[in-house]
Protein backbone atom coordinates (compact mmCIF):
# COMPACT_ATOMS: atom_id res chain seq x y z
CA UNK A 1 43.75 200.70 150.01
CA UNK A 2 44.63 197.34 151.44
CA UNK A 3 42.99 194.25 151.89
CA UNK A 4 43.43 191.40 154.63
CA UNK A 5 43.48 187.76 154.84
CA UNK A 6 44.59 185.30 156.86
CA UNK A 7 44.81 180.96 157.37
CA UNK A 8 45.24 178.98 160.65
CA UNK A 9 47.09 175.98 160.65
CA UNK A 10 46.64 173.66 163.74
CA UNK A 11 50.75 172.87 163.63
CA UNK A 12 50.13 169.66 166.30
CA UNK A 13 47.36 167.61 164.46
CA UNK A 14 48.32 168.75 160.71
CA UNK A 15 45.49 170.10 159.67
CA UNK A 16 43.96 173.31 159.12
CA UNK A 17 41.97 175.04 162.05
CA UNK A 18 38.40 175.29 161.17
CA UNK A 19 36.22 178.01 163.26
CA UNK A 20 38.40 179.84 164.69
CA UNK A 21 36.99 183.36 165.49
CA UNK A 22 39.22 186.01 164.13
CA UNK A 23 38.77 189.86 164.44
CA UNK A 24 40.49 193.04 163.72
CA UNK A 25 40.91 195.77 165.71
CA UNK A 26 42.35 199.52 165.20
CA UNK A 27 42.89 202.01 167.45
CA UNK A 28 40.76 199.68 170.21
CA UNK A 29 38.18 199.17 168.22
CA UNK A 30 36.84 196.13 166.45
CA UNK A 31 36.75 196.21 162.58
CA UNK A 32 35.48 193.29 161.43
CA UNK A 33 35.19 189.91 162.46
CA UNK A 34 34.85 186.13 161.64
CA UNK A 35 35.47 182.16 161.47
CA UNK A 36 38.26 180.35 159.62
CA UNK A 37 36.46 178.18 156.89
CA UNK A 38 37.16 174.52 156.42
CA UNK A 39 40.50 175.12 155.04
CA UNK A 40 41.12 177.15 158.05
CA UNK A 41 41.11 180.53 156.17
CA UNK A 42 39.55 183.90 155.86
CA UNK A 43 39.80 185.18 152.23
CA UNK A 44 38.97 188.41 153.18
CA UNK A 45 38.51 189.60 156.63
CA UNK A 46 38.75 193.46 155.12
CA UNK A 47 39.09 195.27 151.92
CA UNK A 48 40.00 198.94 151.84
CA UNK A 49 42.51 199.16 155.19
CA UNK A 50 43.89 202.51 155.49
CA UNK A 51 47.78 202.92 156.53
CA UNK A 52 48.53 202.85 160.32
CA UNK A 53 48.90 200.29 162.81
CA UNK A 54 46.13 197.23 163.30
CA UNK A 55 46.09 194.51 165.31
CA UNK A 56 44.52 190.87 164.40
CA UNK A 57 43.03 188.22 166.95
CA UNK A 58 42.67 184.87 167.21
CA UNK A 59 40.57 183.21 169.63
CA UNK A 60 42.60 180.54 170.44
CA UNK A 61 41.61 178.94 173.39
CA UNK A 62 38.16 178.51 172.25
CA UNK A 63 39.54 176.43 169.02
CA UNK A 64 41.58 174.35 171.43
CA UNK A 65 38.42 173.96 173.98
CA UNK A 66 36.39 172.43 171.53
CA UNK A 67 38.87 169.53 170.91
CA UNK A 68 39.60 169.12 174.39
CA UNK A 69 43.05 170.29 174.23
CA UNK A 70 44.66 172.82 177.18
CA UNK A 71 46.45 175.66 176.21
CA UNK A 72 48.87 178.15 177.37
CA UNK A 73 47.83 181.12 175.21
CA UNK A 74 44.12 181.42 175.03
CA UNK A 75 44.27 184.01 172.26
CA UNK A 76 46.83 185.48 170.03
CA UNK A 77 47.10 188.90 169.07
CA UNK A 78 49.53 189.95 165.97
CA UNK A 79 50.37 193.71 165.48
CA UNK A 80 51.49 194.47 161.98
CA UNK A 81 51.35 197.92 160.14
CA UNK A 82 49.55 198.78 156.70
CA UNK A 83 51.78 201.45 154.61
CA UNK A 84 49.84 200.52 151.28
CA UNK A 85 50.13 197.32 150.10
CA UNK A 86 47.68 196.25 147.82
CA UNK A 87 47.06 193.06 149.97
CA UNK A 88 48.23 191.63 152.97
CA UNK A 89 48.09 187.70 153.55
CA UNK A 90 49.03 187.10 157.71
CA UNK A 91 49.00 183.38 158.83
CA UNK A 92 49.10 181.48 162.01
CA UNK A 93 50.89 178.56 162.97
CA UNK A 94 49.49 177.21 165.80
CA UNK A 95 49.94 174.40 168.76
CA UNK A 96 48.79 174.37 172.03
CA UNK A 97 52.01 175.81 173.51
CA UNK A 98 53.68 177.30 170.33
CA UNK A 99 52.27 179.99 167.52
CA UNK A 100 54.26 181.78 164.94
CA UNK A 101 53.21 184.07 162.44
CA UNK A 102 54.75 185.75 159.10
CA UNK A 103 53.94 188.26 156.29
CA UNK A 104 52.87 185.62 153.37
CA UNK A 105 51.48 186.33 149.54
C-alpha cells in the first residue's frame, strides 16, 4: 500500500503556497481532500493507495484569487500511476502562467 503527499511552491513570489485546496480523485471519484499548511504542504493526503491510475488537483485559481493575481490555469490536474511504492511525494511548482510537477522523495 502507498501513501501520498504533496507541497506547493508559489514559483513567482518565493514562497510556499499556503491553502491551497488539494484533492484526489480515482476512477471519477473524490478520495480525499485538503489545504496546503503554512509550509505549503500536505504530509499525507492518503495512506493505503492501491495500484492503478489517480489523479491529484489543485485548486489553483482560488490560491491566486485570494492574492489578487489572474491566472491562466485555474486548476491543475496531475495524472500519475501507483504500482506499489511505499510512498509517493508529488510537488507543484507554480506561477500564474507556468506549473511543473515531478516524482520527488
Amino acid at each position: 500500500m502507498t501513501g501520498l503527499s504533496t507541497h506547493v511552491l508559489d514559483a513567482v513570489r518565493g514562497v510556499p503556497a499556503v491553502g491551497v485546496a488539494v484533492w484526489l480523485e480515482r476512477a471519477g471519484l473524490r478520495i480525499t481532500e485538503a489545504l496546503t499548511d503554512t509550509d505549503g504542504r500536505v504530509a499525507e493526503l492518503a495512506a493505503g493507495l492501491n495500484p492503478g491510475d489517480y489523479r491529484l488537483f489543485f485548486d489553483t485559481g482560488a490560491y491566486f484569487a485570494a492574492q489578487g493575481t489572474e491566472t491562466f490555469y485555474p486548476e491543475v490536474c496531475i495524472a500519475f500511476t501507483v504500482a506499489g511504492q511505499a510512498h509517493l511525494h508529488v510537488p507543484l511548482l507554480l506561477s500564474p502562467y507556468a506549473f511543473s510537477t515531478y516524482r520527488g522523495s
